[in-house]
C-alpha atoms as a PDB file:
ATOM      1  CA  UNK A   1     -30.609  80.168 102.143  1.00  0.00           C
ATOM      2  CA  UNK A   2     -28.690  82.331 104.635  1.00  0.00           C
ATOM      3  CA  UNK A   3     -25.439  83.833 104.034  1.00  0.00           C
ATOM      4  CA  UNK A   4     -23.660  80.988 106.059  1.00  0.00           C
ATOM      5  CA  UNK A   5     -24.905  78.602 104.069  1.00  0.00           C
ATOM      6  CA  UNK A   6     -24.362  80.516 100.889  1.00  0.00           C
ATOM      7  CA  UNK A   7     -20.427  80.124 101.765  1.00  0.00           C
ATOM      8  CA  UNK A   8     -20.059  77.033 103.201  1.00  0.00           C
ATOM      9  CA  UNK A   9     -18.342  74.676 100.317  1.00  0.00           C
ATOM     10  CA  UNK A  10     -17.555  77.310  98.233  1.00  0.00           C
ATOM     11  CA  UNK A  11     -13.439  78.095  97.196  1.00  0.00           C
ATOM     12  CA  UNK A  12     -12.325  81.004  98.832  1.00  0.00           C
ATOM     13  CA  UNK A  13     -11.904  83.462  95.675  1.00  0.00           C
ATOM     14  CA  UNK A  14     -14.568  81.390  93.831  1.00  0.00           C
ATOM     15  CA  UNK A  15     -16.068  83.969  91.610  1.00  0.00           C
ATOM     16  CA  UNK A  16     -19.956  85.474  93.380  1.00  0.00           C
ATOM     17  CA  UNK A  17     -21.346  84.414  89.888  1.00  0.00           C
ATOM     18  CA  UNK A  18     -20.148  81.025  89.644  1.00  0.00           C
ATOM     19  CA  UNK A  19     -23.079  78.513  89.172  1.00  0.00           C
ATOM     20  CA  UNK A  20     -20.463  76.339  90.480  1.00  0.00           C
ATOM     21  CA  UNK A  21     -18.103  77.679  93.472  1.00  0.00           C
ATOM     22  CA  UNK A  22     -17.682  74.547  94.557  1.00  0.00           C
ATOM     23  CA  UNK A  23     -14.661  72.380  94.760  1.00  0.00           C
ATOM     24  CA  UNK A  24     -13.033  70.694  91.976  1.00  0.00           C
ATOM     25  CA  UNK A  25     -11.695  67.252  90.907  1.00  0.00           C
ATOM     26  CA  UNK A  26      -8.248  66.728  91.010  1.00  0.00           C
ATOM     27  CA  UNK A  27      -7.684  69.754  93.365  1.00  0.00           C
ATOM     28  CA  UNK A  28      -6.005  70.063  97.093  1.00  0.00           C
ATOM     29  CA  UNK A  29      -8.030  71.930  99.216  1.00  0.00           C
ATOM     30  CA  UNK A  30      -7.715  73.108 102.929  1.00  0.00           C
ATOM     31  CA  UNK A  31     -10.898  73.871 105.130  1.00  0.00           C
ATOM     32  CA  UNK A  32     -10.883  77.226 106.955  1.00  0.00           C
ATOM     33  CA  UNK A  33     -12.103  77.129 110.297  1.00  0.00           C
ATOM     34  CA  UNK A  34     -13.063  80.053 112.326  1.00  0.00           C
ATOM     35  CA  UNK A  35     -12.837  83.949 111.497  1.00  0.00           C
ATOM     36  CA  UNK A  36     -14.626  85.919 108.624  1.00  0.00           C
ATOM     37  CA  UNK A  37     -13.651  82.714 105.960  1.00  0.00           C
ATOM     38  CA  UNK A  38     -15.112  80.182 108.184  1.00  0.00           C
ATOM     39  CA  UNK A  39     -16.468  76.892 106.262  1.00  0.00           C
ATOM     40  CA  UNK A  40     -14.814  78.066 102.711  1.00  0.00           C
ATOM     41  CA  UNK A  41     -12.272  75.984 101.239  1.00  0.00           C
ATOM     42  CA  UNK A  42      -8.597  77.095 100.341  1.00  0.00           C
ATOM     43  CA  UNK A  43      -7.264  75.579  96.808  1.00  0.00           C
ATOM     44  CA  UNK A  44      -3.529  74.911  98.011  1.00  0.00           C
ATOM     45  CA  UNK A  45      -3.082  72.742  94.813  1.00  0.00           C
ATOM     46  CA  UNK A  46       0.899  72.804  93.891  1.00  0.00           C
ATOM     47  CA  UNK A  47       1.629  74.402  97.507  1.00  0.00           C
ATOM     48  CA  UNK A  48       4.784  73.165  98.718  1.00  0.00           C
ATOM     49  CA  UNK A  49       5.184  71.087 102.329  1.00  0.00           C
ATOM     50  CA  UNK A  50       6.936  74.555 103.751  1.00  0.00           C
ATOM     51  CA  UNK A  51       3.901  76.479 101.824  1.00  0.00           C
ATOM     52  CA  UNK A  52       1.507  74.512 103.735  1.00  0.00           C
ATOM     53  CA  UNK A  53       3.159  74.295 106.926  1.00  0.00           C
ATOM     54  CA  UNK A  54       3.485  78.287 106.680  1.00  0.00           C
ATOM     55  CA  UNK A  55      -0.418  78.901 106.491  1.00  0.00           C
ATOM     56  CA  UNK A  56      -1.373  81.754 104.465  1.00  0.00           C
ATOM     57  CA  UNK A  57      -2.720  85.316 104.975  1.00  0.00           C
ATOM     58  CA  UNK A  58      -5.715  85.801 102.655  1.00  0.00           C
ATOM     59  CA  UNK A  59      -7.393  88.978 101.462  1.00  0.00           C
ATOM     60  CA  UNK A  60     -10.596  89.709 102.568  1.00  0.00           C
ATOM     61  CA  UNK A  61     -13.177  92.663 102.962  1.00  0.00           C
ATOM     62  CA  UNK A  62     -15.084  91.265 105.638  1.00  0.00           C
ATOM     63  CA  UNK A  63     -12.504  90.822 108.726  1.00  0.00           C
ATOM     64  CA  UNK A  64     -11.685  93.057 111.354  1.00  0.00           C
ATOM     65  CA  UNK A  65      -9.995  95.734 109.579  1.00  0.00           C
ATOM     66  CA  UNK A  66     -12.433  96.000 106.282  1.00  0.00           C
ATOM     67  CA  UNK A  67     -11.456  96.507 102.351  1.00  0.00           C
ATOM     68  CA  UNK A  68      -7.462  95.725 102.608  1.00  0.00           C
ATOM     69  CA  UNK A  69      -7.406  93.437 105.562  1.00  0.00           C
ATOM     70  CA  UNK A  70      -5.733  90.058 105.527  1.00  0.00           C
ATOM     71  CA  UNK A  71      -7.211  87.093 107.974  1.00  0.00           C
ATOM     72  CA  UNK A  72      -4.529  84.318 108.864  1.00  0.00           C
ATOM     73  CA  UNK A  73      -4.922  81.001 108.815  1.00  0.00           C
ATOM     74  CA  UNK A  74      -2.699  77.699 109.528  1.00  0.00           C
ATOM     75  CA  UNK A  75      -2.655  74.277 109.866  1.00  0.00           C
ATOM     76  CA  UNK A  76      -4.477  72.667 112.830  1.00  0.00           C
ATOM     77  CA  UNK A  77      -2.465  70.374 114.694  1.00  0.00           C
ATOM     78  CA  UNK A  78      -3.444  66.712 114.059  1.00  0.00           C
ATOM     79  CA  UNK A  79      -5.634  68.017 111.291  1.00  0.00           C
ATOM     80  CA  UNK A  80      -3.352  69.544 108.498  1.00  0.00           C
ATOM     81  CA  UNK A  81      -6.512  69.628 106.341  1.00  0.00           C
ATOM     82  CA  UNK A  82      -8.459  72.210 108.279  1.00  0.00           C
ATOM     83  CA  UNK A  83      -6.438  75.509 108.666  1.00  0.00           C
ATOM     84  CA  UNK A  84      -7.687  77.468 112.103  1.00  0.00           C
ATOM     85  CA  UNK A  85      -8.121  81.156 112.353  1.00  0.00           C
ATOM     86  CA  UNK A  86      -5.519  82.911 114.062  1.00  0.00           C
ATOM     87  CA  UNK A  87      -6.849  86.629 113.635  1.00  0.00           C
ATOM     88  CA  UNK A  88      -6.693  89.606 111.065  1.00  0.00           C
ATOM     89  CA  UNK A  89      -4.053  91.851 110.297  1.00  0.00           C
ATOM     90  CA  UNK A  90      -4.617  95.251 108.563  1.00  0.00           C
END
């Protein structure tokens, strides 16, 4: 299994040692598409409507600016359940 397929259904924050970093019943999740957190999902259970409309800026070591970075993501037009990639910040 490549590392694409390693992430893809896995929960964005989903512990590496999981057995199970998959998602779970009863929870809202958002698809991110594009960027270094392509494919994972996004637990937005308990977000609010302005929560969701605002996107969200997620922590991650592996976008453009390394260990500290932040890769943003929003809701796709049409599609409010896959969140597109609209670049890293530092």
């Amino acid at each position: 299994m490549d590392e694409e397929e390693f992430m893809r259904g896995r929960v964005y924050g989903a512990d590496h040692d999981d057995p199970d970093p998959g998602p779970r019943p009863g929870r809202a999740y958002r698809e991110l598409v594009a960027g270094p957190l392509d494919g994972l999902l996004l637990d937005v259970t308990g977000w609010t409507e302005e929560e969701l409309a605002d996107g969200a800026a997620l922590p991650t070591e592996i976008g453009a600016h390394g260990p500290g970075g932040r890769a943003h993501y929003g809701p796709r037009t049409g599609d409010p359940a896959r969140w597109d990639w609209a670049g890293d910040t530092p």
